[in-house]
PDB file of N, CA and C in Angstrom:
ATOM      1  N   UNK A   1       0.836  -1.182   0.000  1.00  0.00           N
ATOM      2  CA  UNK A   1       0.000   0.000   0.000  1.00  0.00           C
ATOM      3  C   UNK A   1       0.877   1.240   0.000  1.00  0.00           C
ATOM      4  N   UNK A   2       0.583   2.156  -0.535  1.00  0.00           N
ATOM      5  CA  UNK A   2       0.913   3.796  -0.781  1.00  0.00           C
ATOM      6  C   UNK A   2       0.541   4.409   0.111  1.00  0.00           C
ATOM      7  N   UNK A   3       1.181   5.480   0.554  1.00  0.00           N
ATOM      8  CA  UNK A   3       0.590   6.569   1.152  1.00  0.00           C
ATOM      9  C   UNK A   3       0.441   7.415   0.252  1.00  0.00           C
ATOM     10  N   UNK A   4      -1.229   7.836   0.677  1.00  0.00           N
ATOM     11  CA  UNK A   4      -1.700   8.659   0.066  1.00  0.00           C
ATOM     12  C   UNK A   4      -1.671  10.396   0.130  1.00  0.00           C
ATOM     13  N   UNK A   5      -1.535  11.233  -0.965  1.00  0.00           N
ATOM     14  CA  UNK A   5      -0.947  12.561  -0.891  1.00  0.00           C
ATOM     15  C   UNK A   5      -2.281  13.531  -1.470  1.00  0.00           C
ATOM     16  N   UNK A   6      -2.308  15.045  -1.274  1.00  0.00           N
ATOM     17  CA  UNK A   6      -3.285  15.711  -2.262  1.00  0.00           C
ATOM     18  C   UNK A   6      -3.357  15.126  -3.632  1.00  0.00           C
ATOM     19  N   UNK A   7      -2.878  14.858  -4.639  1.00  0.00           N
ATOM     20  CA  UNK A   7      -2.613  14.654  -6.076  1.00  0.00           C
ATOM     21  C   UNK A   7      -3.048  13.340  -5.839  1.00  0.00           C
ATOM     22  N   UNK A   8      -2.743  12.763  -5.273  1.00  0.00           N
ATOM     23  CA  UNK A   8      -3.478  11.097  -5.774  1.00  0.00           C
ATOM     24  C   UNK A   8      -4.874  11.089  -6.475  1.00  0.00           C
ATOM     25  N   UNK A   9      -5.026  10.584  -7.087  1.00  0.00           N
ATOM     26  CA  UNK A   9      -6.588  10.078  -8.035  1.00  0.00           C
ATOM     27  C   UNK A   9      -7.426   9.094  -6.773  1.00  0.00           C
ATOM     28  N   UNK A  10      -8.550   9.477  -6.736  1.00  0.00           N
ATOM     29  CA  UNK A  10      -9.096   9.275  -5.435  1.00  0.00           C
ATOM     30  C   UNK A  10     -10.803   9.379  -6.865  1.00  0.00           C
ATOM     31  N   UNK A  11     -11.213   7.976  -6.828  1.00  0.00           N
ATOM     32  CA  UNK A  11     -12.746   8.688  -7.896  1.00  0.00           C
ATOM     33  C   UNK A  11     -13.715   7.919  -7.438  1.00  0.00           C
ATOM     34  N   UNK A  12     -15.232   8.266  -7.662  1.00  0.00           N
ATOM     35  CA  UNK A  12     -16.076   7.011  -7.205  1.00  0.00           C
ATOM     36  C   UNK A  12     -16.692   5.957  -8.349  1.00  0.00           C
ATOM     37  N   UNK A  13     -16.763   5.108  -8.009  1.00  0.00           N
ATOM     38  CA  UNK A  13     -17.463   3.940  -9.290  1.00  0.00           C
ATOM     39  C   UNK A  13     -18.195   4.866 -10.305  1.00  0.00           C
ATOM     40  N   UNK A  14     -18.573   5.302 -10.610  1.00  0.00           N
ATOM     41  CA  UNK A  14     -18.943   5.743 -11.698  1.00  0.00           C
ATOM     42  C   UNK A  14     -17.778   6.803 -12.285  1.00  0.00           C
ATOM     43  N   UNK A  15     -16.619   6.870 -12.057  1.00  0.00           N
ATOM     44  CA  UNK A  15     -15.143   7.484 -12.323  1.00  0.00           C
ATOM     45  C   UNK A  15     -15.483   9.436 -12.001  1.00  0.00           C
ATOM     46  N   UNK A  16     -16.238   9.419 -11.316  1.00  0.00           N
ATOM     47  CA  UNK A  16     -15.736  11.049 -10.938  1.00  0.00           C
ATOM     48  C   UNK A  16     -15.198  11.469  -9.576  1.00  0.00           C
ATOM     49  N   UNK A  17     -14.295  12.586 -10.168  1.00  0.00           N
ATOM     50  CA  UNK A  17     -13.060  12.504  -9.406  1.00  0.00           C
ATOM     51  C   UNK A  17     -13.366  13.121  -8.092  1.00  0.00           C
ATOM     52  N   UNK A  18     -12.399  12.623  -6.715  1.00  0.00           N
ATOM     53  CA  UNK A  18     -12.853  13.543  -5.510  1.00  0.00           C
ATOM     54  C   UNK A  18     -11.734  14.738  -5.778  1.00  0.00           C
ATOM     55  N   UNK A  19     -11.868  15.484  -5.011  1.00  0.00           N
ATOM     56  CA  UNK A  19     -11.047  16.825  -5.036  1.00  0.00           C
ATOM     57  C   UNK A  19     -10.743  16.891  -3.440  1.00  0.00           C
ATOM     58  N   UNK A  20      -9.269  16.429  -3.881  1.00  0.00           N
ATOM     59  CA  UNK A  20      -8.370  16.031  -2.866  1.00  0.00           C
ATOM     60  C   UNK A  20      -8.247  17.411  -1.714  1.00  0.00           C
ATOM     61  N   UNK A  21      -7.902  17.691  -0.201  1.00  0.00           N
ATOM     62  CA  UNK A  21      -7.890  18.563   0.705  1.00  0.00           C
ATOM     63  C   UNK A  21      -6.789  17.919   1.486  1.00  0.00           C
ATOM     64  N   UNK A  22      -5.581  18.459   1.839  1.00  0.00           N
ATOM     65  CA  UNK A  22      -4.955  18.161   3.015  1.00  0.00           C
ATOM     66  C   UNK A  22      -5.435  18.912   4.186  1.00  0.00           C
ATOM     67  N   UNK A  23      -5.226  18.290   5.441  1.00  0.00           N
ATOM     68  CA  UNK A  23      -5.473  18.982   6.395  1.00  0.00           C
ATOM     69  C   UNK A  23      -3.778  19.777   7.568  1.00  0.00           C
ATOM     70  N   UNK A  24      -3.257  18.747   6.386  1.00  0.00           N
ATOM     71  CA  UNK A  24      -2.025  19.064   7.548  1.00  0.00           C
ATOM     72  C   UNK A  24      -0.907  19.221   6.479  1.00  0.00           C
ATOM     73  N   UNK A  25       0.663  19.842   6.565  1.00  0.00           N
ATOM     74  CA  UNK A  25       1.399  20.473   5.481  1.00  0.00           C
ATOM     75  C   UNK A  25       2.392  19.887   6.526  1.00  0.00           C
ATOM     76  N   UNK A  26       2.570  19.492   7.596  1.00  0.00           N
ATOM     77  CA  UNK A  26       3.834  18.931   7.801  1.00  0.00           C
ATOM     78  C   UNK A  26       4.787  17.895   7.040  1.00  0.00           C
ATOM     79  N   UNK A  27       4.213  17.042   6.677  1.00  0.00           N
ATOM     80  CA  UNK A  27       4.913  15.823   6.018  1.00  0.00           C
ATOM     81  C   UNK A  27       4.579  15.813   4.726  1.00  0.00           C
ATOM     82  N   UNK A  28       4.798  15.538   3.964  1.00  0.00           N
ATOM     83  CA  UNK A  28       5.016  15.671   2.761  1.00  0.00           C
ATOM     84  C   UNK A  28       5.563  14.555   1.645  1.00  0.00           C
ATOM     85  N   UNK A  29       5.139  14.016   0.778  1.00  0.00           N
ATOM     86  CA  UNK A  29       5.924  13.548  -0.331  1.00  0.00           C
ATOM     87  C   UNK A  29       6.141  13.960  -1.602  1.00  0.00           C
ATOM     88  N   UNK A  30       7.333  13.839  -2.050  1.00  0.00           N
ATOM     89  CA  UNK A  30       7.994  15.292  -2.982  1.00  0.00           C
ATOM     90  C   UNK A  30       6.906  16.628  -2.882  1.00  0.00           C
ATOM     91  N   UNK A  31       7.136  16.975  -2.104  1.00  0.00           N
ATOM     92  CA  UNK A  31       6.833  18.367  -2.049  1.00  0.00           C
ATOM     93  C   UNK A  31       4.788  18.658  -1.602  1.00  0.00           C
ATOM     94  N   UNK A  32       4.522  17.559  -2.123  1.00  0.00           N
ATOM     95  CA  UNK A  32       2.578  17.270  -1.784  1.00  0.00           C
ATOM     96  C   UNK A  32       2.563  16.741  -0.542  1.00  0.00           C
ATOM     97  N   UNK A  33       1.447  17.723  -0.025  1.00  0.00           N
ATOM     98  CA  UNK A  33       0.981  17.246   1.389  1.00  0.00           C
ATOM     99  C   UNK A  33       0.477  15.503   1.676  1.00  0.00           C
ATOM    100  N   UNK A  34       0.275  14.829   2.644  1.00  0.00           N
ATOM    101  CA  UNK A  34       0.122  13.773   2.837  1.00  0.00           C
ATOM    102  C   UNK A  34      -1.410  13.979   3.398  1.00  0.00           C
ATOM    103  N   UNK A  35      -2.318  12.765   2.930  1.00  0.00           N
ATOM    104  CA  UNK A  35      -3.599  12.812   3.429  1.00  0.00           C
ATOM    105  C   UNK A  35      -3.289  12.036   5.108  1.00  0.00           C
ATOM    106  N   UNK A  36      -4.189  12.738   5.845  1.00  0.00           N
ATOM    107  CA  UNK A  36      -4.670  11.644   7.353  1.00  0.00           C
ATOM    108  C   UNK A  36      -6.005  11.932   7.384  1.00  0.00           C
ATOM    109  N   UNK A  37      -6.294  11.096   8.696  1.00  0.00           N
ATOM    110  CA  UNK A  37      -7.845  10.687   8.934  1.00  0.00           C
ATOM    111  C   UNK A  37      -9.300  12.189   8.826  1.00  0.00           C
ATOM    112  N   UNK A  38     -10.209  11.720   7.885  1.00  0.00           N
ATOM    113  CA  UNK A  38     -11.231  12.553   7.783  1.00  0.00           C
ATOM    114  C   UNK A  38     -10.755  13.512   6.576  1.00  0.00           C
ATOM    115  N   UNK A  39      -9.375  13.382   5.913  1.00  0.00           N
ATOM    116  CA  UNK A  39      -9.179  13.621   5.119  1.00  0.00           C
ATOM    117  C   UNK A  39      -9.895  13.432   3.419  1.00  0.00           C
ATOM    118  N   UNK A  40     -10.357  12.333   3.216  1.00  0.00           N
ATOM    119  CA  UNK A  40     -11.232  12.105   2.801  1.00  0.00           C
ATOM    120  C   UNK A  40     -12.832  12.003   2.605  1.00  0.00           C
ATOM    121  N   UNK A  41     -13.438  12.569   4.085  1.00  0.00           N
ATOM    122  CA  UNK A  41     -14.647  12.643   4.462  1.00  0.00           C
ATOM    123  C   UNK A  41     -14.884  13.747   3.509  1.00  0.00           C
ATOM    124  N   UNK A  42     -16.398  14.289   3.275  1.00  0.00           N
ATOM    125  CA  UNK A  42     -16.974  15.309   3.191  1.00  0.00           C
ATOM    126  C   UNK A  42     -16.632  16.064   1.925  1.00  0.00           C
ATOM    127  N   UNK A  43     -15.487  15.482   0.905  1.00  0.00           N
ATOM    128  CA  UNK A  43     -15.299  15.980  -0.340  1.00  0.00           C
ATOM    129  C   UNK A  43     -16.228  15.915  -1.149  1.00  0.00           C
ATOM    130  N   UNK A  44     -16.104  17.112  -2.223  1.00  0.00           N
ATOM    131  CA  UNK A  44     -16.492  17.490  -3.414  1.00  0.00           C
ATOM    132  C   UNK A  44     -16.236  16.196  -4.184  1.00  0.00           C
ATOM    133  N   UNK A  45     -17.187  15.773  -5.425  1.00  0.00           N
ATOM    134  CA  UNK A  45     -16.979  14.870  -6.450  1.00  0.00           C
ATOM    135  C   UNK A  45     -17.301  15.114  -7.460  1.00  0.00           C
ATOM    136  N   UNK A  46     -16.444  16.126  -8.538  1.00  0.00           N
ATOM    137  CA  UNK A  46     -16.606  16.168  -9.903  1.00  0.00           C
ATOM    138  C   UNK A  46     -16.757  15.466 -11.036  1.00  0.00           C
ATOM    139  N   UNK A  47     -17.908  15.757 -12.006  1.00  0.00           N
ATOM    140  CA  UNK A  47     -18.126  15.088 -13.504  1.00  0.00           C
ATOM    141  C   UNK A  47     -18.247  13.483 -12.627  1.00  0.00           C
ATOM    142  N   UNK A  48     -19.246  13.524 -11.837  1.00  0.00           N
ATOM    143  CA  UNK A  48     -19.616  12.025 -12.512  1.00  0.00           C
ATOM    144  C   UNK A  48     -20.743  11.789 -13.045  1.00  0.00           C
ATOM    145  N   UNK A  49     -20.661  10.953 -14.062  1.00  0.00           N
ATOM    146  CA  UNK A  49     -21.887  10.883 -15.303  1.00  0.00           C
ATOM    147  C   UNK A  49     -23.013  10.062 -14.606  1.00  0.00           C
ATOM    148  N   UNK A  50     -23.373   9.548 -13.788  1.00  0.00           N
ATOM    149  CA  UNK A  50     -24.126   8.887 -13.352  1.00  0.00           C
ATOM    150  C   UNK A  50     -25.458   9.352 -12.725  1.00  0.00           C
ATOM    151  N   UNK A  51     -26.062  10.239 -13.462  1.00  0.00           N
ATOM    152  CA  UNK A  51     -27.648  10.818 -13.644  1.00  0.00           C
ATOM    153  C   UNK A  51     -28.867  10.601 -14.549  1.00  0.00           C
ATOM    154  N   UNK A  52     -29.930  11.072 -13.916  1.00  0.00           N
ATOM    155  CA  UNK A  52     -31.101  10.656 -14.521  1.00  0.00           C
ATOM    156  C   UNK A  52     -32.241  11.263 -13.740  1.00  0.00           C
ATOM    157  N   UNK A  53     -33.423  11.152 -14.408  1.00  0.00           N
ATOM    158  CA  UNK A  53     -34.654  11.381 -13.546  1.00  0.00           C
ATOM    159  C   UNK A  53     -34.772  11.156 -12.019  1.00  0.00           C
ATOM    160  N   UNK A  54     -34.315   9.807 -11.923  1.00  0.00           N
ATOM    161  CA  UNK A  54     -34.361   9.057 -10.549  1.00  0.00           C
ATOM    162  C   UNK A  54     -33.381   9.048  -9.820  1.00  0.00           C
ATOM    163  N   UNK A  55     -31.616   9.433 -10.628  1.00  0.00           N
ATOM    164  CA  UNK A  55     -30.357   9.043  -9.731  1.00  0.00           C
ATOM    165  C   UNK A  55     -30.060   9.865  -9.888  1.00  0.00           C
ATOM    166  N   UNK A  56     -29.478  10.099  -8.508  1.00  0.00           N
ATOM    167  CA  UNK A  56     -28.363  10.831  -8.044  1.00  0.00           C
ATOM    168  C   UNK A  56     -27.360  11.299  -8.112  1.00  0.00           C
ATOM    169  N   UNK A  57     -26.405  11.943  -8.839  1.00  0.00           N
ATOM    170  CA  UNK A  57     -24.784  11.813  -9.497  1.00  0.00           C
ATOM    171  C   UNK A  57     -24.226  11.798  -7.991  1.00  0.00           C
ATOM    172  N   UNK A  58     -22.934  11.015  -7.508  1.00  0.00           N
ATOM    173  CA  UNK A  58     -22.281  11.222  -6.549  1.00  0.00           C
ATOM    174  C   UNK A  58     -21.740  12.786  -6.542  1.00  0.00           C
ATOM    175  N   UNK A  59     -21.807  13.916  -5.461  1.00  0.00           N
ATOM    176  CA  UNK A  59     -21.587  14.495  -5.258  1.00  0.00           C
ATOM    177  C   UNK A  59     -20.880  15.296  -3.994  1.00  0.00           C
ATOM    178  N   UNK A  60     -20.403  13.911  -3.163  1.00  0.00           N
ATOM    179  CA  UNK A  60     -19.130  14.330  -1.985  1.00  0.00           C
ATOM    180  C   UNK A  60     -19.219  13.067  -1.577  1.00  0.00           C
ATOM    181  N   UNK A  61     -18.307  13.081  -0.738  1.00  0.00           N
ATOM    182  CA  UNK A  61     -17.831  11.538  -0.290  1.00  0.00           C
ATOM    183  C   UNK A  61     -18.345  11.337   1.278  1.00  0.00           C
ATOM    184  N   UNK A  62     -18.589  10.399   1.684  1.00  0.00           N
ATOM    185  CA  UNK A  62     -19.243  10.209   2.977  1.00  0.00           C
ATOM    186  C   UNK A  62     -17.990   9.351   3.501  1.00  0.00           C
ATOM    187  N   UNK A  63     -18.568   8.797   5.152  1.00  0.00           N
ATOM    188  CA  UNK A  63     -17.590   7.815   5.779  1.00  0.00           C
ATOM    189  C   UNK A  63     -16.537   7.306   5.128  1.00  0.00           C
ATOM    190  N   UNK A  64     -15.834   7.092   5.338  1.00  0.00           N
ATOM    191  CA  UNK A  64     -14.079   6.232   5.124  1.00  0.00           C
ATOM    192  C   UNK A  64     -14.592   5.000   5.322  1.00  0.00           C
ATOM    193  N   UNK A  65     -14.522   3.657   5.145  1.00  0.00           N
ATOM    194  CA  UNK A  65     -14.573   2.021   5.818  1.00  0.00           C
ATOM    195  C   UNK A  65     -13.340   1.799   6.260  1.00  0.00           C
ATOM    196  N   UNK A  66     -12.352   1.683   5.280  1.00  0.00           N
ATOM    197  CA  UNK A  66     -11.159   1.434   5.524  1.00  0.00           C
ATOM    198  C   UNK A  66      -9.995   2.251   4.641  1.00  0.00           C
ATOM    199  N   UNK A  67      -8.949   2.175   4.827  1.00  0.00           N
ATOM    200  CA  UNK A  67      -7.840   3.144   4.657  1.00  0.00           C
ATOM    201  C   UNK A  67      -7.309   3.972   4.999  1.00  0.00           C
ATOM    202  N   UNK A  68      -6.966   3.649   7.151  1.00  0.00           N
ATOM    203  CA  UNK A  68      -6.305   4.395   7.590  1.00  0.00           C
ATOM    204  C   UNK A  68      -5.268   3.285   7.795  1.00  0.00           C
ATOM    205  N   UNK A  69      -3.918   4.041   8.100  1.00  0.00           N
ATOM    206  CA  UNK A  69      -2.770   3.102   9.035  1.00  0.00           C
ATOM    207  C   UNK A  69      -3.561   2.818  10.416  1.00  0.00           C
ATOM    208  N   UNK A  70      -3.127   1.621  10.840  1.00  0.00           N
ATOM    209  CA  UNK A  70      -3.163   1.582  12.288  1.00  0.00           C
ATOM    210  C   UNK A  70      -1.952   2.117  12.398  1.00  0.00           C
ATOM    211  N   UNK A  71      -1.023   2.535  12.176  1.00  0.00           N
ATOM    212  CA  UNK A  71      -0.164   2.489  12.995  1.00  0.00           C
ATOM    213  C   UNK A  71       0.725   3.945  12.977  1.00  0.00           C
ATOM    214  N   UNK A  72       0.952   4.658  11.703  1.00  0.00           N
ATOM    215  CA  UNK A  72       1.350   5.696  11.155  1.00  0.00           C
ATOM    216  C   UNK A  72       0.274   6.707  11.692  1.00  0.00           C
ATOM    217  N   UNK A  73       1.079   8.054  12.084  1.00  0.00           N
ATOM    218  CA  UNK A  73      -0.028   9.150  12.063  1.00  0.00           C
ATOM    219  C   UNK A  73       0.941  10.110  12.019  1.00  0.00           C
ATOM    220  N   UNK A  74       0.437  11.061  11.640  1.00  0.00           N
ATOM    221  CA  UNK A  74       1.276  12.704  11.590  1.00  0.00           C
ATOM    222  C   UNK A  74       0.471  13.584  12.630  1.00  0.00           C
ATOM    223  N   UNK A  75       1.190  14.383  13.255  1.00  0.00           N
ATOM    224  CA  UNK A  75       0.675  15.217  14.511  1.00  0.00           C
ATOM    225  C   UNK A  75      -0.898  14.215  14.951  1.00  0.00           C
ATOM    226  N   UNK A  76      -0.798  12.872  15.700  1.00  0.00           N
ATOM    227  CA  UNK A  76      -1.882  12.421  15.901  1.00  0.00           C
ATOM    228  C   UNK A  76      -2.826  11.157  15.117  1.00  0.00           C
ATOM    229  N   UNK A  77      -2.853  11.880  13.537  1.00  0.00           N
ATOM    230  CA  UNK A  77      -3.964  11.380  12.705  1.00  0.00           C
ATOM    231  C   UNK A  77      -3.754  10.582  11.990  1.00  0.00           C
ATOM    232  N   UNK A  78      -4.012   9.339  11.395  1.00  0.00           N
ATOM    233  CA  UNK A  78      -3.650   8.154  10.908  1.00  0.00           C
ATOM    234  C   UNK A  78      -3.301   8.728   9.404  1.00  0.00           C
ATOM    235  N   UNK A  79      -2.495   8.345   9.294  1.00  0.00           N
ATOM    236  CA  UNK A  79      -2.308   8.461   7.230  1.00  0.00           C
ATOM    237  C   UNK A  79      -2.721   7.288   6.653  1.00  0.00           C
ATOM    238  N   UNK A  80      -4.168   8.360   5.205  1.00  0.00           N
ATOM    239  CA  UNK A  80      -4.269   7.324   4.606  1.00  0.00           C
ATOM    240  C   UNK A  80      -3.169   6.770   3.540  1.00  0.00           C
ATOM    241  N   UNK A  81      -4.055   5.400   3.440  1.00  0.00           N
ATOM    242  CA  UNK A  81      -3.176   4.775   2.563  1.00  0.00           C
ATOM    243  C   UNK A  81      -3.963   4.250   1.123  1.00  0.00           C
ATOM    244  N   UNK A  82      -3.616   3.574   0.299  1.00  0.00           N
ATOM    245  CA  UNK A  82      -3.864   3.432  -0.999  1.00  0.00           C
ATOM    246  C   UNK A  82      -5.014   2.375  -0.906  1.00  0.00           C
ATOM    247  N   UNK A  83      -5.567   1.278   0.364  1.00  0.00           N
ATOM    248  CA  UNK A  83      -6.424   0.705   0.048  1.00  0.00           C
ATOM    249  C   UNK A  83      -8.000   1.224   0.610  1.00  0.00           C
ATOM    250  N   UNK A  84      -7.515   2.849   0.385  1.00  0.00           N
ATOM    251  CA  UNK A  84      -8.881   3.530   0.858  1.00  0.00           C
ATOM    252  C   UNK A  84     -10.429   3.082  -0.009  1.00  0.00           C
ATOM    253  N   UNK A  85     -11.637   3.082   1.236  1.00  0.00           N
ATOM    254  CA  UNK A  85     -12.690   2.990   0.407  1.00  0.00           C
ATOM    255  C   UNK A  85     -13.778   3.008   1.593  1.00  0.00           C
ATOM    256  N   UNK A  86     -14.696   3.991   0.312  1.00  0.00           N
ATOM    257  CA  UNK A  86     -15.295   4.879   1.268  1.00  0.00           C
ATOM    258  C   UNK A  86     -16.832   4.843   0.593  1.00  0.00           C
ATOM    259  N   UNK A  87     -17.915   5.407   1.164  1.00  0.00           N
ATOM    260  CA  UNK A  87     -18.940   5.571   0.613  1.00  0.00           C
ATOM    261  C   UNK A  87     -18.636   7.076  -0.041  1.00  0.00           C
ATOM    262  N   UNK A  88     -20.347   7.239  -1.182  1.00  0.00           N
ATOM    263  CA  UNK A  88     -20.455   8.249  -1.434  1.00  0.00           C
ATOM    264  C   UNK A  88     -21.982   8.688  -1.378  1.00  0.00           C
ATOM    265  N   UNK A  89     -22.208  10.079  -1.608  1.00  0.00           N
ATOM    266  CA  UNK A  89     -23.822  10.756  -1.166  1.00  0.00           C
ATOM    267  C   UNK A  89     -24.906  10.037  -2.931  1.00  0.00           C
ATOM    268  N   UNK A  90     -24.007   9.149  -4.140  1.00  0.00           N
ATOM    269  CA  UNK A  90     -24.816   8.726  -4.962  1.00  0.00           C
ATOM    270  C   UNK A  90     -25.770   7.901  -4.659  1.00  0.00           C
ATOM    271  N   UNK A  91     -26.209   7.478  -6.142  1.00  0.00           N
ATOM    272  CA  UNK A  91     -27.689   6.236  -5.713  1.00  0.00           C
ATOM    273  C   UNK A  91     -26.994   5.683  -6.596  1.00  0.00           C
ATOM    274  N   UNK A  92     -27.048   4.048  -6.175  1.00  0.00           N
ATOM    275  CA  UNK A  92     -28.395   3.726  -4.925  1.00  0.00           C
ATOM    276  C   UNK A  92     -27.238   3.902  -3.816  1.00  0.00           C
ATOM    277  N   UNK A  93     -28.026   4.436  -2.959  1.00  0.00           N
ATOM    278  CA  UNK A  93     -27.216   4.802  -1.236  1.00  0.00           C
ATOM    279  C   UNK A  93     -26.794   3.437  -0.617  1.00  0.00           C
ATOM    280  N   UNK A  94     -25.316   4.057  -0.446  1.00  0.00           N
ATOM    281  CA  UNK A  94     -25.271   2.677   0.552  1.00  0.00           C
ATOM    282  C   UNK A  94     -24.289   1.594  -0.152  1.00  0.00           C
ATOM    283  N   UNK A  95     -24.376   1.991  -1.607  1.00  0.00           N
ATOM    284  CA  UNK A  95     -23.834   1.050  -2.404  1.00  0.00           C
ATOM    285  C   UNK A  95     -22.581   1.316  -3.203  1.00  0.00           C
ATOM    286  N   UNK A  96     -22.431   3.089  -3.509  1.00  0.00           N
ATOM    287  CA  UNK A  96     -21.248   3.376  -4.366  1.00  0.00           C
ATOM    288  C   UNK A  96     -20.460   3.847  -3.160  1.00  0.00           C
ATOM    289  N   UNK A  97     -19.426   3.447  -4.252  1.00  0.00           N
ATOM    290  CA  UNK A  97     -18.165   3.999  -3.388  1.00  0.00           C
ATOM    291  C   UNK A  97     -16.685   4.390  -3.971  1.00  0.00           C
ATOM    292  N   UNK A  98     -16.095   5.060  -3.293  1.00  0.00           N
ATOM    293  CA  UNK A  98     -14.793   5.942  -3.970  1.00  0.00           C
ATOM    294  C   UNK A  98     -13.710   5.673  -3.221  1.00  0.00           C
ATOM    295  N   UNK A  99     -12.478   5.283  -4.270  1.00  0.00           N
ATOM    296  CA  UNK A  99     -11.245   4.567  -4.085  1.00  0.00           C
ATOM    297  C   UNK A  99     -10.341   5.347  -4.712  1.00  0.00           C
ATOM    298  N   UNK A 100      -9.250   4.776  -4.362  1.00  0.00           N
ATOM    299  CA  UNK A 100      -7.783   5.211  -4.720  1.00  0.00           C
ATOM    300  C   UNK A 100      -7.947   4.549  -6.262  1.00  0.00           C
ATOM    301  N   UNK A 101      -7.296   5.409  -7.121  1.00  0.00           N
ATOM    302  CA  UNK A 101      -6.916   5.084  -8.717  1.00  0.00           C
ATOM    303  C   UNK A 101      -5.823   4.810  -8.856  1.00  0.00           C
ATOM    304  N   UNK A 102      -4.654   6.090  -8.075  1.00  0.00           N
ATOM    305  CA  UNK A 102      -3.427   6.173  -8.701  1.00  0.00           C
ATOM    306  C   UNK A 102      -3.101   6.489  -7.532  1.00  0.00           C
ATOM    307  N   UNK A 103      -1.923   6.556  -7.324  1.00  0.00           N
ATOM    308  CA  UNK A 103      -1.943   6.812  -5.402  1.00  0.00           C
ATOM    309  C   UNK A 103      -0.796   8.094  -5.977  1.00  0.00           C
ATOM    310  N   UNK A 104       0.052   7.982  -7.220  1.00  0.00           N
ATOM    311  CA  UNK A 104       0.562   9.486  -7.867  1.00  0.00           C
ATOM    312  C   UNK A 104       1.879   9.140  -7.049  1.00  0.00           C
ATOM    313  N   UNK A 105       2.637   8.462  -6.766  1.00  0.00           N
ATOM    314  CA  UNK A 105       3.806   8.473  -5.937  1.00  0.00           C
ATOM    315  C   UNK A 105       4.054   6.990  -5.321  1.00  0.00           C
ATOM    316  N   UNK A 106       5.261   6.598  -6.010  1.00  0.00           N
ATOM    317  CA  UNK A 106       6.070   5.266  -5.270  1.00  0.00           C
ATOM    318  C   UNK A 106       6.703   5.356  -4.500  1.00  0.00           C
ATOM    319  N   UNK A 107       7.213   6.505  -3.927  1.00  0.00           N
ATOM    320  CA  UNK A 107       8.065   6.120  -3.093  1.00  0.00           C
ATOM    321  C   UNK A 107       8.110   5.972  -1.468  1.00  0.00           C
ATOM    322  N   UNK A 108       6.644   6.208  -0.743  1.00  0.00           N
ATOM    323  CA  UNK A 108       6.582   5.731   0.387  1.00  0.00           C
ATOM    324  C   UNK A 108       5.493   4.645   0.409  1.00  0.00           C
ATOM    325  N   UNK A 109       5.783   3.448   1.223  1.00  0.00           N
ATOM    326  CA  UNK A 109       4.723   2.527   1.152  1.00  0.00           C
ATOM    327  C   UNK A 109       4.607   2.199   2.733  1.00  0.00           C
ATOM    328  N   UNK A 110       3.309   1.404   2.919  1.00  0.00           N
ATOM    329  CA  UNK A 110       3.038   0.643   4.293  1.00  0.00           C
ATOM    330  C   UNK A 110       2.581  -0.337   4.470  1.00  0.00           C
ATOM    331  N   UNK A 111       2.673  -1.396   5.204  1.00  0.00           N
ATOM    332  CA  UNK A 111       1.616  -2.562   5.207  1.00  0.00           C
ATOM    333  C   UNK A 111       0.940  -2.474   5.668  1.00  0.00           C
ATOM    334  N   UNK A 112       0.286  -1.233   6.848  1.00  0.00           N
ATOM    335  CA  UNK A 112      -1.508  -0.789   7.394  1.00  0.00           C
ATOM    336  C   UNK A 112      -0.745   0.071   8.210  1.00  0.00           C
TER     337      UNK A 112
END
């Protein structure tokens, strides 16, 4: 697994993209902030095609499930990592969800 940074590709099943937020600028890989916990909550989700009369386009990201370190944290907060996956506010509720694409950087990894 990767640690995950602002720039990583982060999209939900129907491929639209989240719009990445660091919360913290201490740590860094080449030069991009590093995501930690809740970092992923509550984002924006651009262009996803997945509308209609009845559905919903995903439009921010809800709860995290999994993809924090246990064990890694920066000032406190777990860093995510590349096997993030999370719900999103699309239809059908409950069911889509938004993952890591590209994690955008090899050179730090973790096993959780």
């Amino acid at each position: 697994m990767r640690w995950i940074h602002r720039d990583s590709v982060i999209r939900c099943d129907h491929d639209g993209r989240v719009e990445n937020r660091a919360s913290q600028r201490w740590v860094t890989v080449t030069g991009v902030p590093v995501l930690v916990d809740a970092d992923p909550e509550g984002r924006p989700i651009t262009a996803c095609p997945n509308y209609g009369p009845t559905i919903k386009p995903c439009a921010k990201t809800l709860r995290v499930r999994v993809g924090y370190s246990d064990w890694l944290r920066v000032d406190g907060h777990r860093v995510v990592l590349s096997h993030l996956d999370g719900f999103t506010d699309g239809t059908p509720p409950g069911l889509v969800h938004h993952r890591v694409r590209d994690p955008r950087q090899r050179f730090l990894g973790a096993d959780r």
